[in-house]
C-alpha atoms as a PDB file:
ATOM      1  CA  UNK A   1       0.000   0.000   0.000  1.00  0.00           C
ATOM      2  CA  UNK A   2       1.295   3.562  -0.859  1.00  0.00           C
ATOM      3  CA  UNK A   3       2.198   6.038   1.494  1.00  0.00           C
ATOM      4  CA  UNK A   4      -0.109   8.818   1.909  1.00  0.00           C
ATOM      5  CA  UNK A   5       0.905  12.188   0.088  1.00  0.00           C
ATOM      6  CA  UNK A   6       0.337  15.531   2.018  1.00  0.00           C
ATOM      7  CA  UNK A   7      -2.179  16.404  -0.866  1.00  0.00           C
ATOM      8  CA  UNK A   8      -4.356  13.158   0.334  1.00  0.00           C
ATOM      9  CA  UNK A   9      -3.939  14.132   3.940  1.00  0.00           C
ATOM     10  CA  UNK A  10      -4.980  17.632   3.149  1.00  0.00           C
ATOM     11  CA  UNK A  11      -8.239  16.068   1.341  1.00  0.00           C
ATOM     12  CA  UNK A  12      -9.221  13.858   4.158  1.00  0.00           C
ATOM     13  CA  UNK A  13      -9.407  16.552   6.606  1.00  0.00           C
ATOM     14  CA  UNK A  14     -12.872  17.477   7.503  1.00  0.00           C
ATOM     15  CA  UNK A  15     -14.455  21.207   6.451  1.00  0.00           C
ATOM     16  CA  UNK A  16     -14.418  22.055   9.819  1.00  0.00           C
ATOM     17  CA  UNK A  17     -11.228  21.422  10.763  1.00  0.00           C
ATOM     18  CA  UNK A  18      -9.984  23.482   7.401  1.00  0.00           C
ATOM     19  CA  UNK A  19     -12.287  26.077   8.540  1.00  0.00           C
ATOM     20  CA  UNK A  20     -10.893  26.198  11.932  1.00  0.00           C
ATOM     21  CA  UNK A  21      -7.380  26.494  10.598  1.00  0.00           C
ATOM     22  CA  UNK A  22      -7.743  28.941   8.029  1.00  0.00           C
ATOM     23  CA  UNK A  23      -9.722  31.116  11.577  1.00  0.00           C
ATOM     24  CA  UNK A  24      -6.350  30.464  13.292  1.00  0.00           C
ATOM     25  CA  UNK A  25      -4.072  32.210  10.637  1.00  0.00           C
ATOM     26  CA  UNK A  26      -6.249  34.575  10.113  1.00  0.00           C
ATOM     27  CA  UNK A  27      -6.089  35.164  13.847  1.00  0.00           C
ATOM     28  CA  UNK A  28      -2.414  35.480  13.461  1.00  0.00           C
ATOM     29  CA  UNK A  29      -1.391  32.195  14.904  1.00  0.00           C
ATOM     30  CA  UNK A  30       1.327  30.344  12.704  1.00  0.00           C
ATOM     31  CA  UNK A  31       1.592  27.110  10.905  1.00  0.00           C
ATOM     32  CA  UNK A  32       3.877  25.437  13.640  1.00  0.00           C
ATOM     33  CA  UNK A  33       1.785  26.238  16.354  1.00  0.00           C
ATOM     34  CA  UNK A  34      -1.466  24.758  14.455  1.00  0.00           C
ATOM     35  CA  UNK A  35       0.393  21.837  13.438  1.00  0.00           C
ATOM     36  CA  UNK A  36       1.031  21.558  17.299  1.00  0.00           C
ATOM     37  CA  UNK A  37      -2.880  22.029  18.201  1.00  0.00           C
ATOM     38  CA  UNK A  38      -4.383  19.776  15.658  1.00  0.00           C
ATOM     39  CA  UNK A  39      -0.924  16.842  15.112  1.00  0.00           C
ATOM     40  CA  UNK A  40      -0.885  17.137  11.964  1.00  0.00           C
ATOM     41  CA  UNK A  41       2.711  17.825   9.912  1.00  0.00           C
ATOM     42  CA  UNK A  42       3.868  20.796   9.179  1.00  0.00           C
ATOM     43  CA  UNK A  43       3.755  20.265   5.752  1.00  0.00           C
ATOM     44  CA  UNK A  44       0.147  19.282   5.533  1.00  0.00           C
ATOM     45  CA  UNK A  45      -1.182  22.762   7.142  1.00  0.00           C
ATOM     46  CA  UNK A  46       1.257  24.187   4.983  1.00  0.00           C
ATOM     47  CA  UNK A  47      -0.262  22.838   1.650  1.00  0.00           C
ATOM     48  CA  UNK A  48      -4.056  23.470   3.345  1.00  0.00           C
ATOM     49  CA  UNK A  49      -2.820  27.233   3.377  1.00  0.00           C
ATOM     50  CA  UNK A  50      -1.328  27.427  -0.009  1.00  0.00           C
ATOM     51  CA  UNK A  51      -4.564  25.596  -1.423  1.00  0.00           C
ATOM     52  CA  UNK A  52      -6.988  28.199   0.025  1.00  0.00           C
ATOM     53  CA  UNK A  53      -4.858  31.091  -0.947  1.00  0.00           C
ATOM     54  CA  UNK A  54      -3.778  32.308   2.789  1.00  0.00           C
ATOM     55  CA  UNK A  55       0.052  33.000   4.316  1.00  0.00           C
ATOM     56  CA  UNK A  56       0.141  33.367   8.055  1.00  0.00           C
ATOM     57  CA  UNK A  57       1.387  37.227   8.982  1.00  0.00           C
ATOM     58  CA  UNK A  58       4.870  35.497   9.681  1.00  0.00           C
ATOM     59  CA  UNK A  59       5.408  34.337   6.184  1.00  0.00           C
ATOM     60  CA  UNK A  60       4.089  37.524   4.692  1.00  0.00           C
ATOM     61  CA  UNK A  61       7.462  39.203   6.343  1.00  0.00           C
ATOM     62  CA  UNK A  62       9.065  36.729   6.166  1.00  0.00           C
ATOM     63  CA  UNK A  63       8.477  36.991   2.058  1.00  0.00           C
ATOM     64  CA  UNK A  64       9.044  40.810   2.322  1.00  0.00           C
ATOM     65  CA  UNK A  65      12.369  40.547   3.561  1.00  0.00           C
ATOM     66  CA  UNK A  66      14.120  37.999   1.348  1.00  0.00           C
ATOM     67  CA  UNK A  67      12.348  40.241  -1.401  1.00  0.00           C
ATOM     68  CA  UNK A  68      14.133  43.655  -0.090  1.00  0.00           C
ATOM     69  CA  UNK A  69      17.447  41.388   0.156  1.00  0.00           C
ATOM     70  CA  UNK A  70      17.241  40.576  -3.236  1.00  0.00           C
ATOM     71  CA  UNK A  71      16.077  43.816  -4.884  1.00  0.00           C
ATOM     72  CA  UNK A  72      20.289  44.601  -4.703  1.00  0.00           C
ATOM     73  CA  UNK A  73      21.291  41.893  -6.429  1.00  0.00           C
ATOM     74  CA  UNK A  74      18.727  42.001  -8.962  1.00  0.00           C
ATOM     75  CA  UNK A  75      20.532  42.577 -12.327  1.00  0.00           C
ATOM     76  CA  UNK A  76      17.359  43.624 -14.834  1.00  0.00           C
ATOM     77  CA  UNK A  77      15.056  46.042 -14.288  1.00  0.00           C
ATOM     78  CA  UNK A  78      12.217  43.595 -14.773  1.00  0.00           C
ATOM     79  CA  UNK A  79      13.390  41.450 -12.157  1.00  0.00           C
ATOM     80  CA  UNK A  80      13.725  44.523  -9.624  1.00  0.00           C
ATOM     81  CA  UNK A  81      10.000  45.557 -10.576  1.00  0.00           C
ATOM     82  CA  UNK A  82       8.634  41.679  -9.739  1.00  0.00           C
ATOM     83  CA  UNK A  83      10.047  41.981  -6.841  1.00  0.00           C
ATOM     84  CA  UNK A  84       8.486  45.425  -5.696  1.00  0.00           C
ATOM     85  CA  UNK A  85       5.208  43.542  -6.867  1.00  0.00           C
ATOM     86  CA  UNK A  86       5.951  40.837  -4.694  1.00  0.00           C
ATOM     87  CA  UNK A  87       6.792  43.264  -1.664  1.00  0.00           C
ATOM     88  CA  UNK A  88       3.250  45.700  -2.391  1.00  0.00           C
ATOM     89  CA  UNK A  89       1.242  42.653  -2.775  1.00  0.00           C
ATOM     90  CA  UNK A  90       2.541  41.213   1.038  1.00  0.00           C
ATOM     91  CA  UNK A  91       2.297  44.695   2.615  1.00  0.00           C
ATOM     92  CA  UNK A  92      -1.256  44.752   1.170  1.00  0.00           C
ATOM     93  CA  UNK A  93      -1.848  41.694   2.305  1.00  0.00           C
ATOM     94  CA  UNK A  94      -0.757  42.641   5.784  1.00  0.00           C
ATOM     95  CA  UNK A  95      -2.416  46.071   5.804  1.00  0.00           C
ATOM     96  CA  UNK A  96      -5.787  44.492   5.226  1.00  0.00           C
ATOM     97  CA  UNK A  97      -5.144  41.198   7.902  1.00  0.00           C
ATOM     98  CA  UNK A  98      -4.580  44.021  10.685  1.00  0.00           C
ATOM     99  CA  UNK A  99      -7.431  46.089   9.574  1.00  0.00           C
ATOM    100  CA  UNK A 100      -9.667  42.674   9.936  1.00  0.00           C
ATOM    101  CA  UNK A 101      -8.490  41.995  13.047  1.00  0.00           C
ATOM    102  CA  UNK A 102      -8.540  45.620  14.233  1.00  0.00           C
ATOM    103  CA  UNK A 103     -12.524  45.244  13.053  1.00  0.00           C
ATOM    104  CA  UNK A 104     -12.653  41.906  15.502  1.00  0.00           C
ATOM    105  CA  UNK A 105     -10.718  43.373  17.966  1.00  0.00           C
ATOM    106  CA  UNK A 106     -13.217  46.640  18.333  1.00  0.00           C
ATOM    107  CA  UNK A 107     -16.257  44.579  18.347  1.00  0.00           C
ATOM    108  CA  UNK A 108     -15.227  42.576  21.014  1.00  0.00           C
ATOM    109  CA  UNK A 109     -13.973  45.671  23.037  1.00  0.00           C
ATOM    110  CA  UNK A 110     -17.941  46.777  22.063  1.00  0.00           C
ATOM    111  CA  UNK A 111     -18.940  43.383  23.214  1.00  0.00           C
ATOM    112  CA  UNK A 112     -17.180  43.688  26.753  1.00  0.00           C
ATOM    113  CA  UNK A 113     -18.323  48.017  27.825  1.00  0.00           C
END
């Protein structure tokens, strides 16, 4: 019998477990300390990310950085103006993450006065 792949364990976790996850990063927990919560590899939340189009906060910057490293050594111009895509598109990403959970953070503030 062959091994499972992390696709196939990605498919055989249940809706609301994904759900749950994809809450969590949102939330601004990373992928190591989901894979903690729920066992499951690293890998697998990983792929469950990447296949529903979310990076946890931490790879965003993480992303921005190596970007800003490598604008020096960029030789052509369209190389150097990819990466300033990349970096808008993570800061954009970021800006609106923190203004969702500055939203969620106000309504529970509402919630508690």
């Amino acid at each position: 019998m062959a091994r499972a792949t992390v696709r196939d364990k990605v498919a055989a976790l249940p809706e609301g477990r994904k759900r749950r996850i994809s809450k969590m990063v949102r939330e601004g927990a990373s992928i190591v300390e989901i894979a903690r919560r729920y066992k499951l590899d690293w890998g697998v939340v990983r792929a469950l990310l990447w296949e529903q189009g979310i990076r946890p906060w931490r790879g965003s910057k993480t992303i921005i950085t190596l970007r800003l490293r490598s604008l020096g050594t960029a030789g052509r111009q369209e190389r150097r103006a990819e990466l300033i895509k990349d970096v808008q598109q993570e800061v954009d990403y970021l800006y609106y993450a923190a203004r969702r959970l500055q939203t969620q953070l106000d309504k529970v503030k509402k919630t508690i006065t």
